[in-house]
Protein backbone atom coordinates (compact mmCIF):
# COMPACT_ATOMS: atom_id res chain seq x y z
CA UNK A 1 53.32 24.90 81.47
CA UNK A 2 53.02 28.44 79.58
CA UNK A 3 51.55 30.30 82.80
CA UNK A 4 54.61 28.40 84.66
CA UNK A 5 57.22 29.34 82.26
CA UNK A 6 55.86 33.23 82.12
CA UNK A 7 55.55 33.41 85.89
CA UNK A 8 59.46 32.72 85.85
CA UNK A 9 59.92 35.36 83.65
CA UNK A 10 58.33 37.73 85.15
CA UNK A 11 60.16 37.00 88.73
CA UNK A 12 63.73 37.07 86.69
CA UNK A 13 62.56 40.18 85.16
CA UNK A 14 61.68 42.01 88.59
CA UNK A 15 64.81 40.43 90.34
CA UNK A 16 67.24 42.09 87.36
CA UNK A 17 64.98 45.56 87.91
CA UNK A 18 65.46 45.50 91.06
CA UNK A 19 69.35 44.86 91.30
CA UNK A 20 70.00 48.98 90.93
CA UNK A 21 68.31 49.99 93.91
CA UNK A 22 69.20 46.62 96.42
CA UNK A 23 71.86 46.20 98.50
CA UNK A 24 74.74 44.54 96.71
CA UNK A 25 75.16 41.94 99.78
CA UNK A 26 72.01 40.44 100.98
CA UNK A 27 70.98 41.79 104.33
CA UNK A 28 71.14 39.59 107.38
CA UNK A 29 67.05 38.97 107.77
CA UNK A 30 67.55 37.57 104.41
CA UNK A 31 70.21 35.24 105.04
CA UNK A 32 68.27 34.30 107.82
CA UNK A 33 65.55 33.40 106.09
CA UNK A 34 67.46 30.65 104.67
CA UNK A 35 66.48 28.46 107.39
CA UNK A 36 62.90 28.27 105.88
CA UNK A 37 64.32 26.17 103.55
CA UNK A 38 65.86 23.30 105.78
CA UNK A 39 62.91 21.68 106.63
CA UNK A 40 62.05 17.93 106.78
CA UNK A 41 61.76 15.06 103.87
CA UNK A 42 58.60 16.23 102.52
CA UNK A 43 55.86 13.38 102.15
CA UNK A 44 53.85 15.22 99.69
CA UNK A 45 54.37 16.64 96.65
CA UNK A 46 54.13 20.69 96.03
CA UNK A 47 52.99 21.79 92.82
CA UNK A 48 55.47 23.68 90.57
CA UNK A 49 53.81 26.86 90.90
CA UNK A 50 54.40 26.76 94.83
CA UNK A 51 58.09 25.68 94.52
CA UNK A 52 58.74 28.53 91.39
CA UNK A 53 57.53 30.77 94.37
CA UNK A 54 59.53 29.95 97.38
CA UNK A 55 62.51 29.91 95.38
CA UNK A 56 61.57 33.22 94.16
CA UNK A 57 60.70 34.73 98.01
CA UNK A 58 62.67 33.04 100.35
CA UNK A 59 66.00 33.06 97.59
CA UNK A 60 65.79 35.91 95.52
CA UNK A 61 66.42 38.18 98.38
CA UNK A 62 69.63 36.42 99.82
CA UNK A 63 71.06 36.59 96.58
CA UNK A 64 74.90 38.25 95.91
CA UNK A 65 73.09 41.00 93.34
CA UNK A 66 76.56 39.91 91.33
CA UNK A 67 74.71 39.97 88.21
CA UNK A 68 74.52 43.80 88.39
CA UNK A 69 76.85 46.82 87.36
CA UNK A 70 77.98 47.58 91.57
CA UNK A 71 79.83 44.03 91.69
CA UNK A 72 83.32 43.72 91.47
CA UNK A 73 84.40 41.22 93.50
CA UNK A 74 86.43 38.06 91.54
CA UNK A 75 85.74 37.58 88.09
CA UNK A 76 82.04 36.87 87.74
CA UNK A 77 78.82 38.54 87.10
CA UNK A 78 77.28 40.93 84.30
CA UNK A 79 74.09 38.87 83.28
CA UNK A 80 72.85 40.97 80.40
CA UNK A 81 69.17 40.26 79.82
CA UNK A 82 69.52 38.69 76.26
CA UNK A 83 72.43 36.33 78.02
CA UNK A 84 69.74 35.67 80.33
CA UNK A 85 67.10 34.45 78.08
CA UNK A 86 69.57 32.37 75.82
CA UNK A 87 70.35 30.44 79.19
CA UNK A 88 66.85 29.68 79.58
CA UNK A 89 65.89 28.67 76.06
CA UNK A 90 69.02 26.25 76.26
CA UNK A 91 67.81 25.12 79.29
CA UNK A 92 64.72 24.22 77.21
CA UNK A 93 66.60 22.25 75.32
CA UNK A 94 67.97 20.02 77.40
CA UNK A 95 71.13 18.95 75.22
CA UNK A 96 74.03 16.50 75.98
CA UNK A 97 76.76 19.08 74.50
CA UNK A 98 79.35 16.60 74.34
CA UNK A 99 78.51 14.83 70.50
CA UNK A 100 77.95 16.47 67.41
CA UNK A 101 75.00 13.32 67.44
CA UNK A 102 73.73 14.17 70.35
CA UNK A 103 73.28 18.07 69.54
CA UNK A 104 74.10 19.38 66.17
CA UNK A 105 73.20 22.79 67.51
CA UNK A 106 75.43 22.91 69.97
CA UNK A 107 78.23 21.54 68.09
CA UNK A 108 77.72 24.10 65.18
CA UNK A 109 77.65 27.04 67.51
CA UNK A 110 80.64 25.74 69.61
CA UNK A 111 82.41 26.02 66.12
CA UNK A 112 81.40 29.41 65.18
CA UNK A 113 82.70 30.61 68.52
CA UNK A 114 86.07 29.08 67.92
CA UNK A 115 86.18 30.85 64.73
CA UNK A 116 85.41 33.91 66.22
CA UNK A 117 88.19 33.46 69.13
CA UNK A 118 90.37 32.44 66.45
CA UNK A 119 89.82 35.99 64.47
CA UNK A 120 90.25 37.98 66.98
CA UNK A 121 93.33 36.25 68.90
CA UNK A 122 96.19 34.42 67.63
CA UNK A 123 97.36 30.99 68.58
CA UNK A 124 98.75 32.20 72.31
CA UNK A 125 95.20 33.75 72.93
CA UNK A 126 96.43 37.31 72.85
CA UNK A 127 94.58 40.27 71.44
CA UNK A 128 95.44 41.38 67.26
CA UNK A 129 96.45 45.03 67.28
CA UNK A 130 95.47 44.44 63.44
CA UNK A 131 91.51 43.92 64.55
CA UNK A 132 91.70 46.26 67.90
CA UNK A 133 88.08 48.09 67.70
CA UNK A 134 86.69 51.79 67.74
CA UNK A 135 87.03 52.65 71.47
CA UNK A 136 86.18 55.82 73.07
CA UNK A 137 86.43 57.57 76.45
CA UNK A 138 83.27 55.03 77.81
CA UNK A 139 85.35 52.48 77.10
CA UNK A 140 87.53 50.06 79.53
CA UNK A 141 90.18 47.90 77.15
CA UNK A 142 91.35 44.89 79.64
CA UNK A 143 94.61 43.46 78.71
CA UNK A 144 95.49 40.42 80.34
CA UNK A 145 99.67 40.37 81.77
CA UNK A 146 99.86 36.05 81.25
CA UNK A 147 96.57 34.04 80.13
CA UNK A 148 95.13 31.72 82.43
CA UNK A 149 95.55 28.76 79.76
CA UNK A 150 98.77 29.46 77.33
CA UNK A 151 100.66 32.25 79.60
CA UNK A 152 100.23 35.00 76.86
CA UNK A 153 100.76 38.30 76.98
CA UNK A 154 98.42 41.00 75.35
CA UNK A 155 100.47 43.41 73.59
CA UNK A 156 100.11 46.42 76.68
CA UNK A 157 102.09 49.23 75.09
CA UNK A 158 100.46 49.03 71.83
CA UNK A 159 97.16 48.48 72.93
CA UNK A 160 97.69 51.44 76.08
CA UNK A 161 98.70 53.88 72.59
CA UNK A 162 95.77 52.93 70.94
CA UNK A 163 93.23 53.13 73.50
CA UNK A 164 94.54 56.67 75.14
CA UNK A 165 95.00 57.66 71.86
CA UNK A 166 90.94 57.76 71.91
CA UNK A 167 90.00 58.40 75.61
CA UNK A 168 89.92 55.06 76.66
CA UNK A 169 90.67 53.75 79.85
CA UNK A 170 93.13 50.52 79.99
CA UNK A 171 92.87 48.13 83.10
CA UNK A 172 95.78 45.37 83.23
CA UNK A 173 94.44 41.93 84.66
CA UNK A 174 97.76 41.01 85.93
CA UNK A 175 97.04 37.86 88.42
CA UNK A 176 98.94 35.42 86.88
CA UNK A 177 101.75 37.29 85.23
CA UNK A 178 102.87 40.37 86.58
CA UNK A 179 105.58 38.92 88.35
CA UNK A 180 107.18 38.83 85.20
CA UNK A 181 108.18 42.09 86.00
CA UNK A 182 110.40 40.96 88.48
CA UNK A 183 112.48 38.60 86.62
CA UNK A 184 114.93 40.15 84.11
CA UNK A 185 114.55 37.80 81.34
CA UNK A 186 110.98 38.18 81.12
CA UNK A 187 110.28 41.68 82.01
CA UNK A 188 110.03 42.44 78.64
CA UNK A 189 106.50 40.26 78.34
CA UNK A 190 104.84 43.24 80.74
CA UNK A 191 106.32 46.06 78.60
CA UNK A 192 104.43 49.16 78.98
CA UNK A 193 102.57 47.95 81.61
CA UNK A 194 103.01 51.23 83.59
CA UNK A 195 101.16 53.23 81.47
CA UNK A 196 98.08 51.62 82.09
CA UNK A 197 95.49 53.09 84.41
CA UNK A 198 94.70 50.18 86.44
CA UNK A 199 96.45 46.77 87.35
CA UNK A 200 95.70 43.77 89.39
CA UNK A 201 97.57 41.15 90.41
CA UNK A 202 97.90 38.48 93.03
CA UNK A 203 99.23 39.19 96.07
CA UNK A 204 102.33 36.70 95.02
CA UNK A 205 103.44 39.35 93.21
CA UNK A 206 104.29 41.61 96.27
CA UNK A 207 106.24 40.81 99.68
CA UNK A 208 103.95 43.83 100.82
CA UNK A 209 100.69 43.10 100.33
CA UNK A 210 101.21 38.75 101.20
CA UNK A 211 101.71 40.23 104.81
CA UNK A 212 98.82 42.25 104.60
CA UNK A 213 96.45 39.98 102.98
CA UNK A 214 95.05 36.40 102.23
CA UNK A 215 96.36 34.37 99.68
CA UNK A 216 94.71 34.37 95.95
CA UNK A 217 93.55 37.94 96.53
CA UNK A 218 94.39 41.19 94.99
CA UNK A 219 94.45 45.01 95.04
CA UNK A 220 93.40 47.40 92.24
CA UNK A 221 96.05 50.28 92.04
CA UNK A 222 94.15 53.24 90.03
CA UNK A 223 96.59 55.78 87.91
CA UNK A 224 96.21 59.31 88.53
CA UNK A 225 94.99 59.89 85.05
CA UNK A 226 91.78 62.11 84.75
């Protein structure tokens, strides 16, 4: 089991090495090569080493490289290595999250996290100007304009003060509330929103861009700020 286990480290390793230099979107022989896979019932069993490998060759290279730095399409990717290797040692584990009986671990990390959410948001889930971090100008601060569970707004003018106060760069994630702006008696929720230096929001937001694209998409509107 050892040699298995390090094998499929060393194949995550060289896939995350080589997300840098590899086409964001697969290429078309490697989707292609997805056909190798739809084969027939097998009557025989392949050892784990052999199936560890064709997931490796035939998938690894058809792969969205989303969990690199050059995606930015929806809200996903970013798999930082140490993120990574937690996922596999709690694969290890193998543990029904859903009782504190059936994995104290689990349930005692689940509560630190709340804590943590708790200190650094209040009850609406909106960021504390009171424990805003150091920033500088390699920082991107992203306020959210209506969270995705309690509708809160981060406070934007505040928080677009502080962080350009320091260099930073302030993006406004505005998908599910910047339509706010539009109604008088809430425009007040996406005060300051302007001076931001980058917004997105759903296209239900703008007459303009519903005729020009899908639905549940968006655009990203860069300031002019250098």
């Amino acid at each position: 089991m050892s040699d298995l286990l390090d094998d499929a480290a060393k194949r995550a390793s060289r896939y995350l090495e080589s997300l840098n230099t590899r086409s964001v979107a697969p290429g078309k022989e490697a989707v292609a090569a997805l056909a190798r896979f739809d084969q027939a019932f097998p009557e025989q069993t392949s050892t784990a080493e052999a199936v560890l490998a064709e997931l490796d060759e035939i998938g690894s290279p058809a792969t969205m490289a989303s969990a690199g730095g050059r995606f930015f399409g929806f809200v996903i990717g970013g798999a930082l290595p140490v993120t990574v290797a937690a996922n596999w040692l709690a694969a290890t584990w193998d543990q029904n999250a859903g009782l504190v009986v059936t994995s104290p671990t689990n349930a005692a990390l689940e509560n630190v996290s709340l804590r943590w959410a708790k200190d650094i948001l209040d009850a609406q889930g909106r960021m504390r100007l009171d424990v805003f971090p150091d920033v500088d100008d390699c920082t991107i601060v992203c306020v959210q304009a209506g969270n995705v569970n309690s509708g809160a707004f981060d406070p934007i003018a505040e928080i677009c003060e502080r962080a350009h106060s320091h260099g930073a760069w302030v993006h406004v994630d505005g998908a599910f509330g910047m339509w706010a702006a539009a109604a008088p008696a809430r425009a007040h929720l996406v005060r300051g929103i302007e001076d931001a230096d980058s917004w997105v929001g759903s296209t239900s937001t703008s007459t303009e861009l519903r005729r020009a694209d899908p639905p549940d998409s968006g655009r990203l509107r860069p300031s002019q700020r250098s």
